[in-house]
PDB file of N, CA and C in Angstrom:
ATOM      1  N   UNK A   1       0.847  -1.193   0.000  1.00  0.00           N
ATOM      2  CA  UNK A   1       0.000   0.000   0.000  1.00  0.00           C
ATOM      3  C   UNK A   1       0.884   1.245   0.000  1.00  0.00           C
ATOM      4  N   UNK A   2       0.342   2.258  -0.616  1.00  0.00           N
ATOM      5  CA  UNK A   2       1.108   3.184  -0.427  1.00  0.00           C
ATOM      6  C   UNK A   2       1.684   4.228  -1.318  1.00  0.00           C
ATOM      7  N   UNK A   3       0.742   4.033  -2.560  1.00  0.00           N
ATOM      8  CA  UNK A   3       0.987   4.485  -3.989  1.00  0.00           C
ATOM      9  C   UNK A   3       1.218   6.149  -4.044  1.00  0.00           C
ATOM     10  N   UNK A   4       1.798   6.874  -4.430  1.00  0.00           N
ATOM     11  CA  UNK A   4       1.554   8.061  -4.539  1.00  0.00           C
ATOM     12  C   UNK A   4       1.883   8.560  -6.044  1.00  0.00           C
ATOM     13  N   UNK A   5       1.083   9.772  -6.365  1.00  0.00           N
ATOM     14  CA  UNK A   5       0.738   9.897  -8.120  1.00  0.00           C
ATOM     15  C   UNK A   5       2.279  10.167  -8.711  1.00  0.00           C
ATOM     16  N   UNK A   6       3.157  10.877  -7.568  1.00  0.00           N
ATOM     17  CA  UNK A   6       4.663  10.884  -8.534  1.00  0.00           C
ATOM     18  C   UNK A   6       5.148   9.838  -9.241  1.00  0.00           C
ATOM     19  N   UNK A   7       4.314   8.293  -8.436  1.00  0.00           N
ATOM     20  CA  UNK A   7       4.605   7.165  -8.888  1.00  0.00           C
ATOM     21  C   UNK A   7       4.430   7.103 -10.357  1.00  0.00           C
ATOM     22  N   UNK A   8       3.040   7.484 -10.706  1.00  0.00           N
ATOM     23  CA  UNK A   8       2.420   7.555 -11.920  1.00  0.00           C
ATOM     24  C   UNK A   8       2.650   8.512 -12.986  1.00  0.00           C
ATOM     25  N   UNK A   9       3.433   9.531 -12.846  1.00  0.00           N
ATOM     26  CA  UNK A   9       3.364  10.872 -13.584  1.00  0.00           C
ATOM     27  C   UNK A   9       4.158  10.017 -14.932  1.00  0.00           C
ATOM     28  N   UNK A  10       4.917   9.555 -14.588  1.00  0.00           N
ATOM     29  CA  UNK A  10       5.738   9.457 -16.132  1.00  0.00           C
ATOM     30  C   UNK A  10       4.389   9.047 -17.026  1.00  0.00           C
ATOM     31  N   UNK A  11       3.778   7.616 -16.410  1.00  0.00           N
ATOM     32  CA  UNK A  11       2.656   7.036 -17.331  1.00  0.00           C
ATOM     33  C   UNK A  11       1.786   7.587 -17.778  1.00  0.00           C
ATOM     34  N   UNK A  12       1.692   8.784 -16.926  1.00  0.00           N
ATOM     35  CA  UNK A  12      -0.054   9.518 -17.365  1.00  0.00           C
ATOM     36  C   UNK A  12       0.432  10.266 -18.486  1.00  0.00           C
ATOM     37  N   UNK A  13       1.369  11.349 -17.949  1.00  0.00           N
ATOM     38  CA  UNK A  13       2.199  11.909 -19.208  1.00  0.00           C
ATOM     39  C   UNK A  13       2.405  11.526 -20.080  1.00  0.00           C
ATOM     40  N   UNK A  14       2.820  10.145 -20.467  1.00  0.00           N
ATOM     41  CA  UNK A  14       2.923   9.414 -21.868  1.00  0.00           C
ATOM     42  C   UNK A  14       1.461   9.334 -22.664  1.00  0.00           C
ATOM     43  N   UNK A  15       0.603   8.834 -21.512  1.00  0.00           N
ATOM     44  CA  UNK A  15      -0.672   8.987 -21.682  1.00  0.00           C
ATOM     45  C   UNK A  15      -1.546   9.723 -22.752  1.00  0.00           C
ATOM     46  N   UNK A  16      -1.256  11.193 -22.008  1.00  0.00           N
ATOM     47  CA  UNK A  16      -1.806  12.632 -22.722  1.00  0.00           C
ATOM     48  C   UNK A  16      -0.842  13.160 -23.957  1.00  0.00           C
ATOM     49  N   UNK A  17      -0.229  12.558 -23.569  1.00  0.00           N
ATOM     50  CA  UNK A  17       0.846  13.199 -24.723  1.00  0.00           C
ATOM     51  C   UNK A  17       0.493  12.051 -26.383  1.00  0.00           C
ATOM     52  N   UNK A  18       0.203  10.916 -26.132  1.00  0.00           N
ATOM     53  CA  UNK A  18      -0.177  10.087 -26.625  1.00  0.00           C
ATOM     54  C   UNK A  18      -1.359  10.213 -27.375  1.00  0.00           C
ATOM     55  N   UNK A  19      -2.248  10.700 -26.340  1.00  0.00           N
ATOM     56  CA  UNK A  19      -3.697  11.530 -26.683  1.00  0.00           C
ATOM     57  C   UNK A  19      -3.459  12.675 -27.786  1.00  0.00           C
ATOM     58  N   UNK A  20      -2.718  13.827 -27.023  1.00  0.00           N
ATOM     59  CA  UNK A  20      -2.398  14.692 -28.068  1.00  0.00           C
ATOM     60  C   UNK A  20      -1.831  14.292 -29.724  1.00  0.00           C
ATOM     61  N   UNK A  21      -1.189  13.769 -29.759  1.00  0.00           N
ATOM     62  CA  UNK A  21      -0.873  13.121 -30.694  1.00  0.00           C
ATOM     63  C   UNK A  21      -1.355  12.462 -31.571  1.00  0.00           C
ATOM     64  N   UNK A  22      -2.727  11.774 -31.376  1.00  0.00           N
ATOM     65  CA  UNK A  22      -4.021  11.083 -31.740  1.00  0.00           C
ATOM     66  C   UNK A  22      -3.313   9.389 -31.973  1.00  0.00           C
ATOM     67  N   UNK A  23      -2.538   9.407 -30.824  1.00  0.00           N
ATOM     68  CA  UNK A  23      -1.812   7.639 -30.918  1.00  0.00           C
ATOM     69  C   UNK A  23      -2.970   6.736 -30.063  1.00  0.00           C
ATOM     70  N   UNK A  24      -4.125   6.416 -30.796  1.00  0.00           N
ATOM     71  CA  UNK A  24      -5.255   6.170 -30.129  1.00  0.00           C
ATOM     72  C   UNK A  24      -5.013   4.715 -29.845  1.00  0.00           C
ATOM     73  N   UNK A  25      -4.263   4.176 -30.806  1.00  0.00           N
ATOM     74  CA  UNK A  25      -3.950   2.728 -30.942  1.00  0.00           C
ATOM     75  C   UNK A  25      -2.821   1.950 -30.097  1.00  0.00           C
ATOM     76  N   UNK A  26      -2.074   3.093 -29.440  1.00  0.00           N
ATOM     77  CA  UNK A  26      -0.855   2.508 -28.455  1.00  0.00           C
ATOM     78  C   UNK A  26      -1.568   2.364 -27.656  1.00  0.00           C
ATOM     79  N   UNK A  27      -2.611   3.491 -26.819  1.00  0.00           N
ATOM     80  CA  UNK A  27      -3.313   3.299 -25.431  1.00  0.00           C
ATOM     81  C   UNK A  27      -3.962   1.938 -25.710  1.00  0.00           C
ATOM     82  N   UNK A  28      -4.873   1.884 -26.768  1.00  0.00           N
ATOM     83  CA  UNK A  28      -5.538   0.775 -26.507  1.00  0.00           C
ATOM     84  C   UNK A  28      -4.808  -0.883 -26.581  1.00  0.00           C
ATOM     85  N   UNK A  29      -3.791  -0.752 -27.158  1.00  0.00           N
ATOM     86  CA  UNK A  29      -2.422  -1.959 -26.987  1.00  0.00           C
ATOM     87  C   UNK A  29      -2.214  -2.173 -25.754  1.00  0.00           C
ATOM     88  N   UNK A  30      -1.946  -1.395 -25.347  1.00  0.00           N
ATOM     89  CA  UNK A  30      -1.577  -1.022 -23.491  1.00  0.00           C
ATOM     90  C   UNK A  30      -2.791  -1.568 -22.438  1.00  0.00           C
ATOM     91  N   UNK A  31      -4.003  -1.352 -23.459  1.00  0.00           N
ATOM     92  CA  UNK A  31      -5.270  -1.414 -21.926  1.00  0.00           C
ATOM     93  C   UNK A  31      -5.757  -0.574 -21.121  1.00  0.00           C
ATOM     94  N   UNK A  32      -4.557   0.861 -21.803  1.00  0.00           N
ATOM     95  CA  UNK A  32      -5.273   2.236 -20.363  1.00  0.00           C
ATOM     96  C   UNK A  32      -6.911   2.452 -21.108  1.00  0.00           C
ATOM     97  N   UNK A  33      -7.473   2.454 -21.980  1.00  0.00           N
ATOM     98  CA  UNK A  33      -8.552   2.980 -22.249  1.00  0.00           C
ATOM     99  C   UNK A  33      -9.645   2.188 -21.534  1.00  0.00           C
ATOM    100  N   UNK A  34      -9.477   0.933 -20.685  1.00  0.00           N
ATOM    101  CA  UNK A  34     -10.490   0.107 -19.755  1.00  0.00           C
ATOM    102  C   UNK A  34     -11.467  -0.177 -20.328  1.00  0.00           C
ATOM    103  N   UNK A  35     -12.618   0.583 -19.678  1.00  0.00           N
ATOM    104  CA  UNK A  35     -14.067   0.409 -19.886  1.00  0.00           C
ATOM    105  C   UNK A  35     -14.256   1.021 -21.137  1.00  0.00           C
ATOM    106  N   UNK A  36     -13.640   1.609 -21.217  1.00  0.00           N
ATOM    107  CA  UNK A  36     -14.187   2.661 -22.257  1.00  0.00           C
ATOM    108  C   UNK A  36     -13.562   2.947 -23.594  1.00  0.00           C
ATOM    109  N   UNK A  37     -14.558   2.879 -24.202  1.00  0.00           N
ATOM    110  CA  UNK A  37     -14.417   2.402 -25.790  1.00  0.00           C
ATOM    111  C   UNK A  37     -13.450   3.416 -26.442  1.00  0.00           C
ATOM    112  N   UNK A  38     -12.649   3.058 -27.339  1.00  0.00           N
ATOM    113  CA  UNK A  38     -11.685   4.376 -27.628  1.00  0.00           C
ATOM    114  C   UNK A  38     -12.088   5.142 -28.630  1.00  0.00           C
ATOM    115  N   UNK A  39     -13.034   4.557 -29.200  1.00  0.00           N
ATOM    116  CA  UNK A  39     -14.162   5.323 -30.279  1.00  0.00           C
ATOM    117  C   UNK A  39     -14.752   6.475 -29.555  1.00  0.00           C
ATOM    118  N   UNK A  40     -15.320   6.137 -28.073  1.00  0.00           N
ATOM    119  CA  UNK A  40     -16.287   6.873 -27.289  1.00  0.00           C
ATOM    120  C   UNK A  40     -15.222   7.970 -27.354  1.00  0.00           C
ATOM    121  N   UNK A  41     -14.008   7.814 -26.692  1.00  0.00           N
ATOM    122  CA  UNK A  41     -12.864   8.527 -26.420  1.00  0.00           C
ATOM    123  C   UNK A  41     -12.398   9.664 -27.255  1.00  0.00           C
ATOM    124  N   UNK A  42     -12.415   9.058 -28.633  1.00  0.00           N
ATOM    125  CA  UNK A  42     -12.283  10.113 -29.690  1.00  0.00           C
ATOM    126  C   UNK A  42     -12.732  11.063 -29.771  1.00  0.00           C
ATOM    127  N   UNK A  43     -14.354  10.378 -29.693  1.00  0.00           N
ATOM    128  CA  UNK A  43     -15.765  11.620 -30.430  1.00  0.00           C
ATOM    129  C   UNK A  43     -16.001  12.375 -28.450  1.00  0.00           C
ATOM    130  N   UNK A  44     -15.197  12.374 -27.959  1.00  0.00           N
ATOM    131  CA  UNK A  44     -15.521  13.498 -26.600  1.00  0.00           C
ATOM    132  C   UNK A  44     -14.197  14.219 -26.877  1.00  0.00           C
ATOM    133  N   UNK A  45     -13.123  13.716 -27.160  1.00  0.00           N
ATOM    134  CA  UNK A  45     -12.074  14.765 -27.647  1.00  0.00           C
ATOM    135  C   UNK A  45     -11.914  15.930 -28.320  1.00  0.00           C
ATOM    136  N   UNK A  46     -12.579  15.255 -29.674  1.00  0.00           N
ATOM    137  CA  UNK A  46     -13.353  15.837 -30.756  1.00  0.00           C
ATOM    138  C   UNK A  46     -14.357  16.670 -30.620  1.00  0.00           C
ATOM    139  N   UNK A  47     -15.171  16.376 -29.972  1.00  0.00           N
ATOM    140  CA  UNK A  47     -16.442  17.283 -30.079  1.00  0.00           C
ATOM    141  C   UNK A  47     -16.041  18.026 -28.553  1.00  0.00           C
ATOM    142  N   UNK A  48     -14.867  18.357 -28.233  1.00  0.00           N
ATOM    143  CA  UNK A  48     -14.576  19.219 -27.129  1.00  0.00           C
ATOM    144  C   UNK A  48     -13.736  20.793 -28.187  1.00  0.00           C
ATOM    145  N   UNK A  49     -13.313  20.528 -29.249  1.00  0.00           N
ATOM    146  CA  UNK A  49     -12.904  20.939 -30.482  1.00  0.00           C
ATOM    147  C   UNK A  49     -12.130  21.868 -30.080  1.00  0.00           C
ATOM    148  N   UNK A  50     -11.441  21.460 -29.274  1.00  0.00           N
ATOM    149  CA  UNK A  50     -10.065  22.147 -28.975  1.00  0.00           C
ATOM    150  C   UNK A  50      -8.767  20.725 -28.954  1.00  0.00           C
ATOM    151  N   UNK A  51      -7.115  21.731 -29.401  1.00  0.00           N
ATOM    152  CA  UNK A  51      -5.940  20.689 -29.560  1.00  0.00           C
ATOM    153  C   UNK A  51      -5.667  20.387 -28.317  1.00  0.00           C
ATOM    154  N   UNK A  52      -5.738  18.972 -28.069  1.00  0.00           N
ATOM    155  CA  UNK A  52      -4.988  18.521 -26.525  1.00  0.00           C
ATOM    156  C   UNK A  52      -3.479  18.682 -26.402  1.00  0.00           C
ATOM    157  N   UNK A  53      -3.031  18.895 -25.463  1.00  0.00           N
ATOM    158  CA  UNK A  53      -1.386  19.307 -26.157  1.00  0.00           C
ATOM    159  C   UNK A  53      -1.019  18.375 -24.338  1.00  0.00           C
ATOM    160  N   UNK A  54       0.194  18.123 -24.757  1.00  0.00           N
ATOM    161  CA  UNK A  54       0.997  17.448 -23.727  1.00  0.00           C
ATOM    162  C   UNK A  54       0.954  18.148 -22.205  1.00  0.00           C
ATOM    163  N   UNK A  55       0.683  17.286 -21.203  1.00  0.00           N
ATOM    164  CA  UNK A  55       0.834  18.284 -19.995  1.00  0.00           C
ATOM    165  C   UNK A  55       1.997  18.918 -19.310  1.00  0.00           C
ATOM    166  N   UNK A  56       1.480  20.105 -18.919  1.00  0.00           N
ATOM    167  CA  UNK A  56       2.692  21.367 -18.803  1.00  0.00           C
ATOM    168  C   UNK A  56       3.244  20.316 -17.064  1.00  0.00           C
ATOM    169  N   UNK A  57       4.261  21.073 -16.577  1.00  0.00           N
ATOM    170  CA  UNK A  57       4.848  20.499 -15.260  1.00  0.00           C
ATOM    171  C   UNK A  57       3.571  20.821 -14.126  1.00  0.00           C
ATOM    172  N   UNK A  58       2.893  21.757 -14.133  1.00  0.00           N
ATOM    173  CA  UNK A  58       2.272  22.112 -13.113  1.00  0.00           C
ATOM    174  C   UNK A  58       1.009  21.470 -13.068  1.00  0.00           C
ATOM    175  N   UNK A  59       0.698  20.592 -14.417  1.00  0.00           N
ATOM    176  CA  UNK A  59      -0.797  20.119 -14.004  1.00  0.00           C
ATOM    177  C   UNK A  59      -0.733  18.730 -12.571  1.00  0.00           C
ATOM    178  N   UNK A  60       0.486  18.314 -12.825  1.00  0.00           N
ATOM    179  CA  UNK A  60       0.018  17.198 -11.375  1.00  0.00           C
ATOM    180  C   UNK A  60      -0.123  18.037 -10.100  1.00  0.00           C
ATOM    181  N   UNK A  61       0.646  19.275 -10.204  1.00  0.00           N
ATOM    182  CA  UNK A  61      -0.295  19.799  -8.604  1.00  0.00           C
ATOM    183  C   UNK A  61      -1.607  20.058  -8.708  1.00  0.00           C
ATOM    184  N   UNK A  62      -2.061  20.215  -9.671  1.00  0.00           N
ATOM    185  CA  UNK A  62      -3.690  20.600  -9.435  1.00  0.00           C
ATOM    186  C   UNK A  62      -4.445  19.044  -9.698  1.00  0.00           C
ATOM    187  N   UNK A  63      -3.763  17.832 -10.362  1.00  0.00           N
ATOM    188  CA  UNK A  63      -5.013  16.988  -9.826  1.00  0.00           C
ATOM    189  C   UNK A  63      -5.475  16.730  -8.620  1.00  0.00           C
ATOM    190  N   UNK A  64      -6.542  15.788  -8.424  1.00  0.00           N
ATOM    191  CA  UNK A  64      -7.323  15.703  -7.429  1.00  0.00           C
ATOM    192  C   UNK A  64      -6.784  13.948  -7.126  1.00  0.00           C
ATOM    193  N   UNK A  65      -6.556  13.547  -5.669  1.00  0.00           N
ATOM    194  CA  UNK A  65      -6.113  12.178  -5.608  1.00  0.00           C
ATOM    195  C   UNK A  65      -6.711  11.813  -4.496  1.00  0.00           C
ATOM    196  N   UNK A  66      -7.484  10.119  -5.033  1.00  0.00           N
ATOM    197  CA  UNK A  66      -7.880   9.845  -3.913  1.00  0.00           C
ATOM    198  C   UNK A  66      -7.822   8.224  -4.167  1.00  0.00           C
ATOM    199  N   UNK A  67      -6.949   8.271  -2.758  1.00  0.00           N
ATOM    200  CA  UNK A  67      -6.838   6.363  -1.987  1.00  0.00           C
ATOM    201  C   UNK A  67      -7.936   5.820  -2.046  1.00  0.00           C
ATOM    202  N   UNK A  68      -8.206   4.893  -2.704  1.00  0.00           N
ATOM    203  CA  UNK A  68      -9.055   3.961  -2.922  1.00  0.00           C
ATOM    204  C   UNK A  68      -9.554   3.024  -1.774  1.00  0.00           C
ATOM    205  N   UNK A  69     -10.708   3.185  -0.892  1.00  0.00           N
ATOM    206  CA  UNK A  69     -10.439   1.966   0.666  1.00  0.00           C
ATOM    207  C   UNK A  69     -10.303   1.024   0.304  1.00  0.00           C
ATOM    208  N   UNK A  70      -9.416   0.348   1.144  1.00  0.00           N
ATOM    209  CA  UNK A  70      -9.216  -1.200   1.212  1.00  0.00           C
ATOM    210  C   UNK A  70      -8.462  -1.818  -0.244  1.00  0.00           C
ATOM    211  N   UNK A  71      -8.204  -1.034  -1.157  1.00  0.00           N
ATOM    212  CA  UNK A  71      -7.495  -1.148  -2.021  1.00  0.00           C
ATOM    213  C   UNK A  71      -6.406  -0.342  -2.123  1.00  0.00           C
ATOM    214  N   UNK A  72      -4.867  -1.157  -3.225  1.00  0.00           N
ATOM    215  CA  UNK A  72      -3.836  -0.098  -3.489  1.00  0.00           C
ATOM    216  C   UNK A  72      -4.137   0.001  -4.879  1.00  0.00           C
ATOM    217  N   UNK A  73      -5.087   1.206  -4.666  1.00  0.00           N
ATOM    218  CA  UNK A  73      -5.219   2.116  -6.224  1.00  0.00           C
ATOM    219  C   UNK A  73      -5.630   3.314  -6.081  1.00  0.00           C
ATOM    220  N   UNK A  74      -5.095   4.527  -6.869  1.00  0.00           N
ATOM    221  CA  UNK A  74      -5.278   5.922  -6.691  1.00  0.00           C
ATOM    222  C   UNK A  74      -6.299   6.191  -7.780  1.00  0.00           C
ATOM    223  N   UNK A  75      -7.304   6.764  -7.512  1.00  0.00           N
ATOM    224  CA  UNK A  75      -8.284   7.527  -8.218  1.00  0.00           C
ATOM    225  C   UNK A  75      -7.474   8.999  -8.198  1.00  0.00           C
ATOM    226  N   UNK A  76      -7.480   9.399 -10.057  1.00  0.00           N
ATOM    227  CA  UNK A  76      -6.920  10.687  -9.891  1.00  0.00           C
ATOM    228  C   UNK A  76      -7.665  11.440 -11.153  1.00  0.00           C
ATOM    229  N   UNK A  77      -8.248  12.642 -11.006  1.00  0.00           N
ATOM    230  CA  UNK A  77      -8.611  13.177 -11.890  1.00  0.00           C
ATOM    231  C   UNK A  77      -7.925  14.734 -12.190  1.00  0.00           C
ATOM    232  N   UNK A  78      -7.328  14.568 -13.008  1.00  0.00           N
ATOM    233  CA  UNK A  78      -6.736  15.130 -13.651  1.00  0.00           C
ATOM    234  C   UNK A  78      -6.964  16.228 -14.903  1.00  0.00           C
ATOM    235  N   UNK A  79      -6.966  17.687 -14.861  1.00  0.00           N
ATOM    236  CA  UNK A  79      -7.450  18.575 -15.935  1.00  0.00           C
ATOM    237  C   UNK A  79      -6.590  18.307 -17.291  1.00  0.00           C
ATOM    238  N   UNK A  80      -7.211  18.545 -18.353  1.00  0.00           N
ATOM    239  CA  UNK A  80      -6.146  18.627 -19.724  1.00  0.00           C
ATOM    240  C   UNK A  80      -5.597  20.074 -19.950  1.00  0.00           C
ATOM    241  N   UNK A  81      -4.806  20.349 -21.225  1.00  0.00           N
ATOM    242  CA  UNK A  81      -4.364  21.020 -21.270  1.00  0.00           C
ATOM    243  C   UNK A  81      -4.790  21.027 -23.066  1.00  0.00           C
ATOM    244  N   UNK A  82      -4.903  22.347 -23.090  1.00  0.00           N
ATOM    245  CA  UNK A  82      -4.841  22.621 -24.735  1.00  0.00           C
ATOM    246  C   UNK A  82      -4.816  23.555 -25.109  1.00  0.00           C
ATOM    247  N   UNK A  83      -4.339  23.857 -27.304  1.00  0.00           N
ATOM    248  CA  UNK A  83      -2.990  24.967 -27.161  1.00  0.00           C
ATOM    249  C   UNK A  83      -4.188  26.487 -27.400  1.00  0.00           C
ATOM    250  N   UNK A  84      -5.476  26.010 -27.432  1.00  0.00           N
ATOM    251  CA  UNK A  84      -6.636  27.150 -27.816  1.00  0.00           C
ATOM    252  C   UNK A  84      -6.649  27.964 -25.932  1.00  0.00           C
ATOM    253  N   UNK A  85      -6.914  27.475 -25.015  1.00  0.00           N
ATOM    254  CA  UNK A  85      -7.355  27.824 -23.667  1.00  0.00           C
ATOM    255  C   UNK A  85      -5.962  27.119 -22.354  1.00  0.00           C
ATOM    256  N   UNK A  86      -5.231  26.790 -22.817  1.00  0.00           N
ATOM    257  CA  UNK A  86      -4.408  26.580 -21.745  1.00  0.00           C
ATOM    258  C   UNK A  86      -5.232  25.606 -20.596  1.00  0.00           C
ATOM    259  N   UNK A  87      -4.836  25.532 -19.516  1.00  0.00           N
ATOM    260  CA  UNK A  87      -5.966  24.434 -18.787  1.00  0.00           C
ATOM    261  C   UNK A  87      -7.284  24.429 -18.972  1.00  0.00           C
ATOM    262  N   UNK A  88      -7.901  23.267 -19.406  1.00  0.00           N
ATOM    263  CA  UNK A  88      -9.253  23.341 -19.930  1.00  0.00           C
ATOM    264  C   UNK A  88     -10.510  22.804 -18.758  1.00  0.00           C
ATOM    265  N   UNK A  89     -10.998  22.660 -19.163  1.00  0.00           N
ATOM    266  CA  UNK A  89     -12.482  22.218 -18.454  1.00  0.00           C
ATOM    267  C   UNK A  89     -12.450  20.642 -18.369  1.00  0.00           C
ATOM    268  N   UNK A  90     -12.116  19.876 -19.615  1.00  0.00           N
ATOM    269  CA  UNK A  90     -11.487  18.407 -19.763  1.00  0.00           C
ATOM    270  C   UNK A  90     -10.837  18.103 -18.847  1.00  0.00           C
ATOM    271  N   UNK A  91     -11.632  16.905 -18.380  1.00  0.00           N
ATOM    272  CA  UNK A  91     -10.914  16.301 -16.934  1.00  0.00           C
ATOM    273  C   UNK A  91     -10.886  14.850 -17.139  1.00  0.00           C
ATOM    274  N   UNK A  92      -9.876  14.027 -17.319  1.00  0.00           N
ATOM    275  CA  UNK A  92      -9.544  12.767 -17.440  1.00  0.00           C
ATOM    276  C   UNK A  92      -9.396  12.030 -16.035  1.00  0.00           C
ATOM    277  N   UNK A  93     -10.278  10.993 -15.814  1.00  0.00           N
ATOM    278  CA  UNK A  93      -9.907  10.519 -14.533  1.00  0.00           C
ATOM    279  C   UNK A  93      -9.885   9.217 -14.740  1.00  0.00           C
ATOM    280  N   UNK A  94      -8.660   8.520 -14.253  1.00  0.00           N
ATOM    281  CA  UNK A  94      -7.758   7.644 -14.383  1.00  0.00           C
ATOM    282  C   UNK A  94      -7.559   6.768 -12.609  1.00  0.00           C
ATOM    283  N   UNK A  95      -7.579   5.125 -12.803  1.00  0.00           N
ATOM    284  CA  UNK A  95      -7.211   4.779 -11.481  1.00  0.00           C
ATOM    285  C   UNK A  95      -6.051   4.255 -12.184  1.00  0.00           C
ATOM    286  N   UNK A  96      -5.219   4.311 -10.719  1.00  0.00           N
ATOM    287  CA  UNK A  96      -3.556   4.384 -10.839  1.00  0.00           C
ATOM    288  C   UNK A  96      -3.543   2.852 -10.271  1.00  0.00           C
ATOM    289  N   UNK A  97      -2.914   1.715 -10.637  1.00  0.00           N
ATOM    290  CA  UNK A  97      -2.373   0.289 -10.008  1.00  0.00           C
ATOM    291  C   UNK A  97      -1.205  -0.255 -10.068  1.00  0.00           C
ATOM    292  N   UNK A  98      -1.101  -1.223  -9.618  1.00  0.00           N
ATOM    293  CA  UNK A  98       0.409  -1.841  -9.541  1.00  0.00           C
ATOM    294  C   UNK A  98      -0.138  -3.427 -10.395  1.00  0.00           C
ATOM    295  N   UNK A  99      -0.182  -3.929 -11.584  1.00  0.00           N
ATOM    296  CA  UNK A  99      -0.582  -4.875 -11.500  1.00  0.00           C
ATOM    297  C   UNK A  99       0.661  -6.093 -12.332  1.00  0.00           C
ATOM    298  N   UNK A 100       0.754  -7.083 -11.551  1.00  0.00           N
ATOM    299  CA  UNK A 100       1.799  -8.550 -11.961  1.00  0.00           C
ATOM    300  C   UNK A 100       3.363  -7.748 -11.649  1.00  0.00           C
ATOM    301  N   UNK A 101       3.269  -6.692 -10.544  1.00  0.00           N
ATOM    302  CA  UNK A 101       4.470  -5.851 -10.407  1.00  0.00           C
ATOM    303  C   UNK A 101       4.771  -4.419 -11.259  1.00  0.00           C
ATOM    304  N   UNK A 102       4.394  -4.322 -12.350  1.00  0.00           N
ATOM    305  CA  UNK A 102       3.820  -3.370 -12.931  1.00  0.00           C
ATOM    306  C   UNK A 102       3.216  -2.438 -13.009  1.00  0.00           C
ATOM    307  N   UNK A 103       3.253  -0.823 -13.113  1.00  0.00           N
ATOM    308  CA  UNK A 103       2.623   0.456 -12.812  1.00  0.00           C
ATOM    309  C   UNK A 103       1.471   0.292 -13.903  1.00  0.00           C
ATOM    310  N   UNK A 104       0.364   0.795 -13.429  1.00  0.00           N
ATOM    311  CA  UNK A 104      -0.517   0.369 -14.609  1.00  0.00           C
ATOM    312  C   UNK A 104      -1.534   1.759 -14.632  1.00  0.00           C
ATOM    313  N   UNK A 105      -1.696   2.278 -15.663  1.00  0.00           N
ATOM    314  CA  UNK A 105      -2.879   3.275 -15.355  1.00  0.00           C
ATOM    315  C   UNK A 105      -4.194   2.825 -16.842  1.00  0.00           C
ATOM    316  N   UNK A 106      -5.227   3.376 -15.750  1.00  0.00           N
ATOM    317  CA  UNK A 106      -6.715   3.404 -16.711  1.00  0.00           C
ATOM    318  C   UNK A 106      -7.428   4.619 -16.860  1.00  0.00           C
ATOM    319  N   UNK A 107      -8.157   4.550 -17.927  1.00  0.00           N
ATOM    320  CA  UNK A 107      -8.847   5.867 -18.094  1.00  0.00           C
ATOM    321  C   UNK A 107     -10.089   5.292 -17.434  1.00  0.00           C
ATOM    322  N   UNK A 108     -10.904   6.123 -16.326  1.00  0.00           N
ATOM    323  CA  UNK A 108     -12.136   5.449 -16.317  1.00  0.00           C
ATOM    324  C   UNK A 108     -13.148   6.287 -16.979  1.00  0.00           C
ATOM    325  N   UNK A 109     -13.098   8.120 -17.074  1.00  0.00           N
ATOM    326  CA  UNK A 109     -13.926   8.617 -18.145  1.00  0.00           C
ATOM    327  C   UNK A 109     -13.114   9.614 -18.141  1.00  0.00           C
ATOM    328  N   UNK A 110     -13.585  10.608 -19.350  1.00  0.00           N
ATOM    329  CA  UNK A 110     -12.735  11.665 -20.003  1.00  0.00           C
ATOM    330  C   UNK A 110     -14.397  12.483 -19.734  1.00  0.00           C
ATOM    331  N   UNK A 111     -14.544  13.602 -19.856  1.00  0.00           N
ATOM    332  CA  UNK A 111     -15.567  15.037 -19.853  1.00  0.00           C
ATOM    333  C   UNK A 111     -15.283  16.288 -18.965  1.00  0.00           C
ATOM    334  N   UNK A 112     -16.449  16.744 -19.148  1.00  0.00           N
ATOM    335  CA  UNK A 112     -16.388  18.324 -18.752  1.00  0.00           C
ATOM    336  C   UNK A 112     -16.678  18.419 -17.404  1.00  0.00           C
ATOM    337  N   UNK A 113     -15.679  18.771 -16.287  1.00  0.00           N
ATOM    338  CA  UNK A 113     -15.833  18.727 -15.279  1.00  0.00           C
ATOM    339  C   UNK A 113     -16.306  20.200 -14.681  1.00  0.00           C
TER     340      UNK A 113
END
């Protein structure tokens, strides 16, 4: 037990940056897209119709993190960033795991927070 999100920053970062990029097909290789369909994923990106751009250093102080009870997994929701509005309204929230030894992150939904 005992996860904390510095743990996670490299992954999420690859993450969004990944996103930005429209590398829709690595996440879903990987498994971060979970529940959720990467089609769904697209058309909320898209119809948010602003560029997602890689996250700046300062967005992990402003996510929101929360210890999961009785489990080691971090619920973290996290704002985007994009190059029209600078921090946006887009809030990606992601649980953080350790799984087969392995850092593992998921998207559980992407919208307008």
């Amino acid at each position: 037990m005992g996860h904390k999100l510095k743990d996670y920053e490299d992954i999420i970062a690859e993450l969004v940056y990944n996103i930005a990029n429209n590398k829709y097909n690595i996440i879903k290789e990987k498994g971060q897209n979970g529940r959720v369909n990467i089609d769904d994923l697209i058309d909320v990106i898209q119809q948010y119709d602003c560029t997602i751009v890689p996250l700046p250093e300062e967005a992990f102080s402003l996510a929101e993190v929360f210890q999961v009870k009785d489990e080691d997994i971090l619920d973290v929701y996290l704002p985007l960033w994009t190059k029209e509005e600078g921090r946006s309204d887009l809030t990606i929230s992601l649980s953080c795991l350790t799984k087969n030894g392995e850092k593992t992150i998921i998207i559980e939904d992407l919208g307008v927070l």
